[in-house]
N, C-alpha and C. Protein backbone atom coordinates (compact mmCIF):
# COMPACT_ATOMS: atom_id res chain seq x y z
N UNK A 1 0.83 -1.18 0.00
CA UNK A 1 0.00 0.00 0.00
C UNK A 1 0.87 1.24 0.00
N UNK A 2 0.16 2.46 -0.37
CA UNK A 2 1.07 3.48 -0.96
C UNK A 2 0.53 4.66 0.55
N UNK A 3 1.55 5.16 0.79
CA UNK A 3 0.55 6.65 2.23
C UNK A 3 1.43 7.84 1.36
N UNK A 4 0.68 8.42 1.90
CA UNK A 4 1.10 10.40 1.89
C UNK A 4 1.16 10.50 3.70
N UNK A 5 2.40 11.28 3.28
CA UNK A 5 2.85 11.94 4.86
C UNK A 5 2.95 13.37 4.28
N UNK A 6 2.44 14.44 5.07
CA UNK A 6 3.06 15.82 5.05
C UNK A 6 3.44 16.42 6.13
N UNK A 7 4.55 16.51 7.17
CA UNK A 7 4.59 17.45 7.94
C UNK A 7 4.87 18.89 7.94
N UNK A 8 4.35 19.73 8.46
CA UNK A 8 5.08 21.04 8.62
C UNK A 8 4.39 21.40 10.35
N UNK A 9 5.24 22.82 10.20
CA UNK A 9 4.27 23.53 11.45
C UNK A 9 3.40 24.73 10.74
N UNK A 10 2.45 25.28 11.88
CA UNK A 10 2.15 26.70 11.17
C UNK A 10 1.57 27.55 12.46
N UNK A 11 2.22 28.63 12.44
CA UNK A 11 1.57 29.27 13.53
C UNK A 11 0.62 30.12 14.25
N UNK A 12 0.15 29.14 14.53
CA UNK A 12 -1.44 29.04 15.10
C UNK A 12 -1.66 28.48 16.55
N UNK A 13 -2.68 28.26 17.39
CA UNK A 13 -2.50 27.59 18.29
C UNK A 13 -3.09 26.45 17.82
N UNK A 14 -2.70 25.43 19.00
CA UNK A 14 -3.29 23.66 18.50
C UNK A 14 -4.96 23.28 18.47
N UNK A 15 -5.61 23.95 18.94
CA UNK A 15 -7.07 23.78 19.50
C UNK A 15 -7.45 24.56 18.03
N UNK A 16 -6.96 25.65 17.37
CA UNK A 16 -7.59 26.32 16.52
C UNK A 16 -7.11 25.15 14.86
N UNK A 17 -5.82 25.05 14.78
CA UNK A 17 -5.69 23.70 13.84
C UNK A 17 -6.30 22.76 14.25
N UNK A 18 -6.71 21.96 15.01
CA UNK A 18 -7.24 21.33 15.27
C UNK A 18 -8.98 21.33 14.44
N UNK A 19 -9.55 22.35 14.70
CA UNK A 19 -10.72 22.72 14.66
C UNK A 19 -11.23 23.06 12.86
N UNK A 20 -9.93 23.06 12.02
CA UNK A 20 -9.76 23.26 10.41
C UNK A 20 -9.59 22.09 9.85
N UNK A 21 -9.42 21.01 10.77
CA UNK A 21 -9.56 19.47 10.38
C UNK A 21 -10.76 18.57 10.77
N UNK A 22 -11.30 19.50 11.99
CA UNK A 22 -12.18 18.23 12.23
C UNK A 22 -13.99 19.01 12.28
N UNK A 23 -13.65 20.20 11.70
CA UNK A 23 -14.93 21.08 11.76
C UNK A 23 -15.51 20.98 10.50
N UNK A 24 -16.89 21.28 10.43
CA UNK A 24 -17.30 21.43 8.59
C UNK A 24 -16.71 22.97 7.95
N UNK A 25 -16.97 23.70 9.52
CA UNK A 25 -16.50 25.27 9.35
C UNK A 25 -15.12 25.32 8.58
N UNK A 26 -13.90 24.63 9.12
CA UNK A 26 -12.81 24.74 8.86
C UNK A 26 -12.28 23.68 7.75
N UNK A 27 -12.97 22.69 7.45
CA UNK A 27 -12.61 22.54 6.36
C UNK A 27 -13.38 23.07 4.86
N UNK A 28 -14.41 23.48 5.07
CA UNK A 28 -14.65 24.30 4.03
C UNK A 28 -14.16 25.39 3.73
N UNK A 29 -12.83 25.79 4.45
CA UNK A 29 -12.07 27.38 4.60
C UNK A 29 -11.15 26.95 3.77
N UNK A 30 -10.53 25.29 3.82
CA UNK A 30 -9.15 25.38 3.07
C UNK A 30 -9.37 23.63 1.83
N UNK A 31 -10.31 23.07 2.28
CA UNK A 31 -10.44 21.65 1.35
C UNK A 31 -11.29 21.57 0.53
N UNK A 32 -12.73 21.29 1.37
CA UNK A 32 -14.17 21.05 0.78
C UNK A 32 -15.03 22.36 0.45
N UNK A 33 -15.98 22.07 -0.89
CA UNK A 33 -16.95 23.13 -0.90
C UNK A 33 -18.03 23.28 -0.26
N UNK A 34 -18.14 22.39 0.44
CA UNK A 34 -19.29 22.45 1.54
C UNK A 34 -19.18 21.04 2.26
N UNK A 35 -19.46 20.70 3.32
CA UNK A 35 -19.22 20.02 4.67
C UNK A 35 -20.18 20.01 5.47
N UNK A 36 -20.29 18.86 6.01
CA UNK A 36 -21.13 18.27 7.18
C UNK A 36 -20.99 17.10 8.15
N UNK A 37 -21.08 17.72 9.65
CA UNK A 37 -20.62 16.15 10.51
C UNK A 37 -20.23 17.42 11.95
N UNK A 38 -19.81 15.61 12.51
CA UNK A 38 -19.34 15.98 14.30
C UNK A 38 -18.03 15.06 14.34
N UNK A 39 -17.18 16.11 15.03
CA UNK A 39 -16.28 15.94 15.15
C UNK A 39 -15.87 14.48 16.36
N UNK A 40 -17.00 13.58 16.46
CA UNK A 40 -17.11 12.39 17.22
C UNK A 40 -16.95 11.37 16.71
N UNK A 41 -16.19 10.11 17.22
CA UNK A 41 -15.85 8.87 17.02
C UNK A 41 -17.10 8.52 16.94
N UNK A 42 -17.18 7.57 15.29
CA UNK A 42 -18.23 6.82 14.85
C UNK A 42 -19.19 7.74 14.02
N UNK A 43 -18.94 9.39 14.22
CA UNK A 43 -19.94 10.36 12.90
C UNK A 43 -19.61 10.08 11.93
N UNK A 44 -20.62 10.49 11.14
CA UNK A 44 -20.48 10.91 9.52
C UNK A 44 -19.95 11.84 9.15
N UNK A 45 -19.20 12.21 7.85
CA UNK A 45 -19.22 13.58 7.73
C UNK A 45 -19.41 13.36 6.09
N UNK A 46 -19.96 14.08 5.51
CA UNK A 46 -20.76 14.61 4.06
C UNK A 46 -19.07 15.89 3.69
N UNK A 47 -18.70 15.10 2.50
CA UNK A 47 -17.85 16.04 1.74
C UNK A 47 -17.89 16.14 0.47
N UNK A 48 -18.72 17.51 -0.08
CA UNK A 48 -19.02 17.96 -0.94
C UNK A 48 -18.30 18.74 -1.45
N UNK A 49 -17.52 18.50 -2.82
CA UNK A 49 -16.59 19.18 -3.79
C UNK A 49 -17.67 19.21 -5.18
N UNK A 50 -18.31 18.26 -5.50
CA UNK A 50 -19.30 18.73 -6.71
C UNK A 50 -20.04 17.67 -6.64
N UNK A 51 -21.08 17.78 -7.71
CA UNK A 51 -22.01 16.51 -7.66
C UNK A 51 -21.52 15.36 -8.31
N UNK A 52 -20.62 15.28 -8.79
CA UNK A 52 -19.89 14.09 -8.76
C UNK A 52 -18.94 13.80 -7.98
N UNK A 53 -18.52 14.40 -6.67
CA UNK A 53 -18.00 13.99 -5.83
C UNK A 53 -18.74 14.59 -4.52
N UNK A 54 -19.61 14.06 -4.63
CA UNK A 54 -20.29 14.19 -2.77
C UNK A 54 -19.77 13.00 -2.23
N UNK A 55 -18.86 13.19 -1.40
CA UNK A 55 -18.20 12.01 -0.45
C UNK A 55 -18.99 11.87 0.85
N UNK A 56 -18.29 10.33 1.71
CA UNK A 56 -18.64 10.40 2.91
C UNK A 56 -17.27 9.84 3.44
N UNK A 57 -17.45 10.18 4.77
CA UNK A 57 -16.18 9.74 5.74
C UNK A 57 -16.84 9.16 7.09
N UNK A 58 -16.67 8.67 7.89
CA UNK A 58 -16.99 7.76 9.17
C UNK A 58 -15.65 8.50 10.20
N UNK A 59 -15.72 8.90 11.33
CA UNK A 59 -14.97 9.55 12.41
C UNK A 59 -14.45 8.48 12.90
N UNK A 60 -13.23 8.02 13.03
CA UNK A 60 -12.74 6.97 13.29
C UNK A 60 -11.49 6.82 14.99
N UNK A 61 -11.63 8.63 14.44
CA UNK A 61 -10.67 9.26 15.78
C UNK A 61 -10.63 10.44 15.60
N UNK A 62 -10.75 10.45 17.11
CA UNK A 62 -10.75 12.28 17.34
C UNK A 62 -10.90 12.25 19.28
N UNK A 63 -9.67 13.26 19.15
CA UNK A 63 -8.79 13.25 20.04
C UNK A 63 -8.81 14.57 20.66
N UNK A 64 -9.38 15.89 20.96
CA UNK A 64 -9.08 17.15 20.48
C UNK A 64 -7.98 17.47 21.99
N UNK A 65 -7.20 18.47 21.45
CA UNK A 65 -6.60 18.93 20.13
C UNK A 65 -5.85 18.02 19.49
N UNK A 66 -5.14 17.33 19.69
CA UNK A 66 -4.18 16.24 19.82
C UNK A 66 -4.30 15.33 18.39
N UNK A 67 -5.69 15.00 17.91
CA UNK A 67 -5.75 13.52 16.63
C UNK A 67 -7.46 13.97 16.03
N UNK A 68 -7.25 13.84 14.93
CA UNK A 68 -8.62 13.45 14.02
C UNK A 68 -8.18 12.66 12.85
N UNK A 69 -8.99 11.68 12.54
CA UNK A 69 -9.35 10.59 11.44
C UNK A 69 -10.57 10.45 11.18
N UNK A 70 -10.62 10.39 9.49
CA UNK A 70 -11.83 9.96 8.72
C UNK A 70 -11.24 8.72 7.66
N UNK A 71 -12.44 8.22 8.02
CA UNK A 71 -12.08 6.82 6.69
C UNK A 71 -13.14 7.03 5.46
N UNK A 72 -12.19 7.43 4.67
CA UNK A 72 -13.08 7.83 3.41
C UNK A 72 -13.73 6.42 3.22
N UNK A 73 -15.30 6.52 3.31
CA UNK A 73 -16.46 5.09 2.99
C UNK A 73 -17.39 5.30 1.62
N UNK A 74 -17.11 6.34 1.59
CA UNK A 74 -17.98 6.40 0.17
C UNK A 74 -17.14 7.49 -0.88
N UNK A 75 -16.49 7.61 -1.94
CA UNK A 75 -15.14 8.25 -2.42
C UNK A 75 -14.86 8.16 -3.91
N UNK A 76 -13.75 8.22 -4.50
CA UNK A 76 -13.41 7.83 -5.57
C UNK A 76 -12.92 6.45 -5.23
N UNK A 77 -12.81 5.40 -6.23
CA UNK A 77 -12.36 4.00 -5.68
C UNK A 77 -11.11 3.68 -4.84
N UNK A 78 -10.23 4.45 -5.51
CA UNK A 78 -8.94 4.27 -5.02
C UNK A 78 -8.66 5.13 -3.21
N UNK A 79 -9.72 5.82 -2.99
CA UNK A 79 -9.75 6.36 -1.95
C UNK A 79 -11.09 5.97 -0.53
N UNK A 80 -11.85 5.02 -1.54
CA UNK A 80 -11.92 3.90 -0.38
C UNK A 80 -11.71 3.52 0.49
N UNK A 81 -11.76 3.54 1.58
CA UNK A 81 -11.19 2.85 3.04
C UNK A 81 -10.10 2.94 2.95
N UNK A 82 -9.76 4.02 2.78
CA UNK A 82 -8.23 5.16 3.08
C UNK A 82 -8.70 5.74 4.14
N UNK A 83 -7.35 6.75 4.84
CA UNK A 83 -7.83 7.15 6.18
C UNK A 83 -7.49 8.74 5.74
N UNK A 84 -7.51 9.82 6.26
CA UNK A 84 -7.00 11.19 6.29
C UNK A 84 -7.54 11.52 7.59
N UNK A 85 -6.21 12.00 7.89
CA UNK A 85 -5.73 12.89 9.45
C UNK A 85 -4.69 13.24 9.71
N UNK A 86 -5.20 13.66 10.62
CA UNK A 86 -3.66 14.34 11.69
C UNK A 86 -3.18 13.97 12.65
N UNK A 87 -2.10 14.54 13.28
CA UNK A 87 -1.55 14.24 14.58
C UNK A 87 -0.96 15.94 14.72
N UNK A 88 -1.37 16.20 15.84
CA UNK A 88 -1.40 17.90 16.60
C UNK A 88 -0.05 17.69 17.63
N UNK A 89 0.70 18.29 17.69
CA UNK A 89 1.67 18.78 18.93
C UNK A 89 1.96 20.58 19.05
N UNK A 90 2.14 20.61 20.14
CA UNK A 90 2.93 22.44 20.19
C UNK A 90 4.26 22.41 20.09
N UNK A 91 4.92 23.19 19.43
CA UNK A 91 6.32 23.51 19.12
C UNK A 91 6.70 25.07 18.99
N UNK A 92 6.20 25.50 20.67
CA UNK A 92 6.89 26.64 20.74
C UNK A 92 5.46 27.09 20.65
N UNK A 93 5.48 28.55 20.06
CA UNK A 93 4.15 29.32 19.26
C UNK A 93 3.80 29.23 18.23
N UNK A 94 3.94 27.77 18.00
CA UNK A 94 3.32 27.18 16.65
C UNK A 94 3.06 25.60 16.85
N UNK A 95 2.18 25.04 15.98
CA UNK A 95 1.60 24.01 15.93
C UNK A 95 2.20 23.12 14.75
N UNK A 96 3.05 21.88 15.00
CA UNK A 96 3.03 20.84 14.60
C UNK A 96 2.26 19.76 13.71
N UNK A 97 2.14 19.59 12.60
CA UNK A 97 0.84 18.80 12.30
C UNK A 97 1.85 17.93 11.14
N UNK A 98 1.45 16.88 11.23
CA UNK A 98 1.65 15.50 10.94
C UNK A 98 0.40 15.24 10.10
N UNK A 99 0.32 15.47 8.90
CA UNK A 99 -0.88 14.79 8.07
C UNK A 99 -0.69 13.86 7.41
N UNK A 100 -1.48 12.59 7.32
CA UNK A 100 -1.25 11.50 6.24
C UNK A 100 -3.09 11.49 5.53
N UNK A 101 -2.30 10.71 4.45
CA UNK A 101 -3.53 10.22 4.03
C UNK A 101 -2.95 8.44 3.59
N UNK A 102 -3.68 7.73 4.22
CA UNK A 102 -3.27 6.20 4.39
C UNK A 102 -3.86 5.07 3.70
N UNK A 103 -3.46 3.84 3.44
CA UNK A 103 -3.94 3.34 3.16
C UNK A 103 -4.30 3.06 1.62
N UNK A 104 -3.80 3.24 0.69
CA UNK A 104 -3.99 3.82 -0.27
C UNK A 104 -3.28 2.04 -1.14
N UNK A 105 -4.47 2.03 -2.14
CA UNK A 105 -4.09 0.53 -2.93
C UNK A 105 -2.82 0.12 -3.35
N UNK A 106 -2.06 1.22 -4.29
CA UNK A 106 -0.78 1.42 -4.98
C UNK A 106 -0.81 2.60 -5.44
N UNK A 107 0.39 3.12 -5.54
CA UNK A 107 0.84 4.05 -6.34
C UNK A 107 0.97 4.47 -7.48
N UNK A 108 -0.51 4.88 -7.63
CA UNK A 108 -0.47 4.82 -8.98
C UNK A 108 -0.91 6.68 -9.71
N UNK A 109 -1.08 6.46 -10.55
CA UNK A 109 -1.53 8.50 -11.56
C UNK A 109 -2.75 8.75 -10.11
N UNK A 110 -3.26 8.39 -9.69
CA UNK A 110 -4.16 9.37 -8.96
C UNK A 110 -3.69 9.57 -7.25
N UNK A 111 -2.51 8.76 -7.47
CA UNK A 111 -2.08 8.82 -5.76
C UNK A 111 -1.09 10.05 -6.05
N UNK A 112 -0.28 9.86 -6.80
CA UNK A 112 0.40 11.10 -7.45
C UNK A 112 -0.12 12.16 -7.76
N UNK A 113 -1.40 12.18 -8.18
CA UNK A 113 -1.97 13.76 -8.21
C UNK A 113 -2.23 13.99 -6.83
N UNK A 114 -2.63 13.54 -6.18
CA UNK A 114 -3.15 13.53 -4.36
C UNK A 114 -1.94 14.34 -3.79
N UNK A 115 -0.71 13.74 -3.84
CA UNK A 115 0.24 13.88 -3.34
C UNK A 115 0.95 15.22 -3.41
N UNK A 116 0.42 15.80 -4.69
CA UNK A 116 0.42 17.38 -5.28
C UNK A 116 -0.49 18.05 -4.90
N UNK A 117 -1.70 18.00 -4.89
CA UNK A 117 -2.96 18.56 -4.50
C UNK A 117 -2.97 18.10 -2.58
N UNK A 118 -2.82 17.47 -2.22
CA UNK A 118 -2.27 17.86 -0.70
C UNK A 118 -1.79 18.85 0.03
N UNK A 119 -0.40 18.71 -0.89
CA UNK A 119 0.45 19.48 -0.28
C UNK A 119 -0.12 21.15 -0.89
N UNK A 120 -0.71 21.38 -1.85
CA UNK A 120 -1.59 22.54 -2.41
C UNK A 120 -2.53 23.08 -1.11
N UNK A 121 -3.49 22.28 -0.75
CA UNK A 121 -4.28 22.45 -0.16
C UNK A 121 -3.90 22.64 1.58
N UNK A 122 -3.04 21.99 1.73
CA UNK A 122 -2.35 22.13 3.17
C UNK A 122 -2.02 23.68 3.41
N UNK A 123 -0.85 24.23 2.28
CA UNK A 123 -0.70 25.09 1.66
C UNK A 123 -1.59 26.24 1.98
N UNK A 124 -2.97 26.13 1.42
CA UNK A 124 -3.89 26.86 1.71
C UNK A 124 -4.47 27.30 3.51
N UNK A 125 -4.55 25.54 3.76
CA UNK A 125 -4.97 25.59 5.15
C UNK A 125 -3.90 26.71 6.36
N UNK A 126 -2.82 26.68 6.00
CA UNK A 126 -1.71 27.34 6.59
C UNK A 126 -1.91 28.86 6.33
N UNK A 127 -2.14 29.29 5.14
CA UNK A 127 -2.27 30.92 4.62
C UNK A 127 -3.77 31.38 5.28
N UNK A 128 -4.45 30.11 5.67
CA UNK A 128 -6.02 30.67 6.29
C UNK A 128 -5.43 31.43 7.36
N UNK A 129 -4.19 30.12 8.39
CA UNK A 129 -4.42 30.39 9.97
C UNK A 129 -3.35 31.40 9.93
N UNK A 130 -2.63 31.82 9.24
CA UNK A 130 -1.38 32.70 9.48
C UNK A 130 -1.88 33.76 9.08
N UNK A 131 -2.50 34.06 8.03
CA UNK A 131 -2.89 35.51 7.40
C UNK A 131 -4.25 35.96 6.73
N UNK A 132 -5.28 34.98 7.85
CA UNK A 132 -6.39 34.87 7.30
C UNK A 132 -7.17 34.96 5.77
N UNK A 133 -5.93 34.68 4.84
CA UNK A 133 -6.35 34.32 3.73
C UNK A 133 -7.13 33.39 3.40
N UNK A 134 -8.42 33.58 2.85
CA UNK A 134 -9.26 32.44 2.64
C UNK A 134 -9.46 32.37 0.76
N UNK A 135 -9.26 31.66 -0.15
CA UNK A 135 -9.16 31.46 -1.05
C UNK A 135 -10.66 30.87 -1.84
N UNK A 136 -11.49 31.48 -2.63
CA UNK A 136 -12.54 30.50 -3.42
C UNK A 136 -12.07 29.52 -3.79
N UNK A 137 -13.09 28.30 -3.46
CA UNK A 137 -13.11 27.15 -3.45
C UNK A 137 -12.63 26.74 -5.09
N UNK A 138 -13.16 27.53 -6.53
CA UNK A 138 -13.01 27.33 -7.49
C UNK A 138 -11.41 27.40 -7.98
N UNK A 139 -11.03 28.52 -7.30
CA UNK A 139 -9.14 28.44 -7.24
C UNK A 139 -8.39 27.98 -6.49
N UNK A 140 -9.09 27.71 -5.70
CA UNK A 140 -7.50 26.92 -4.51
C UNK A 140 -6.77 26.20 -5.34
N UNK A 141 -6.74 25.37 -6.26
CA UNK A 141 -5.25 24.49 -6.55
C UNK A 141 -4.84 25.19 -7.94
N UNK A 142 -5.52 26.95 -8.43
CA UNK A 142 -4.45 27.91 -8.80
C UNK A 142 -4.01 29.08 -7.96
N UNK A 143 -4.13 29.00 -7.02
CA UNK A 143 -3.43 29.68 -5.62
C UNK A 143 -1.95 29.28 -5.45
């Protein structure tokens, strides 16, 4: 099986990153075009990028501030019972974050675009909490 790891820091506090991963609020600021769910072990959450991709995810962990996981259950195929999350630490006056996305069949053309469009979108999530840049959903991955 193939994973994506991204670490960086960004400075913010941990409770507020925290809350851009496991909120509908906050991930519709830097991922999804619209969002729905609770940030509770065993929710749903509804991730809407277009009508051909209305996803779902199952809460698999969530930890706050500290861990959130979703297991993509309803997806593109290859993203299937894959996982995406984090892992939260403080480092100083900034926040630590450890993102993967796991689980993943092989490495193949669409794990490789992921792997670009990740790190894009992470990208984004970071310019929200540092300089309250919030980007339309239609440009984020020409940002």
């Amino acid at each position: 099986m193939a994973d994506i790891i991204q670490e960086f820091t960004v400075r913010a506090p941990q409770q507020r990153v925290f809350e851009m991963f496991a909120t509908a609020q906050g991930l519709d600021a830097w991922w999804t075009k619209n969002s729905s769910g609770s940030p509770a072990e065993g929710a749903e959450y509804r991730l809407f990028f277009s009508p051909d991709s209305d996803w779902r995810a199952k809460v698999t962990r969530s930890t706050p501030p500290w861990a959130f996981e979703l297991l993509m259950t309803e997806a593109h195929d290859d993203w299937r019972n894959t996982r995406v999350g984090c892992e939260l630490s403080p480092e100083g006056d900034r926040t630590r974050v450890r993102f993967y996305h796991i689980g993943w069949p092989q490495a193949g053309e669409h794990w490789r675009v992921s792997c670009y469009c990740w790190a894009m979108y992470l990208r984004l999530l970071r310019r929200y909490l540092e300089h309250g840049e919030l980007v339309p959903y239609e440009k984020r991955l020409d940002a």
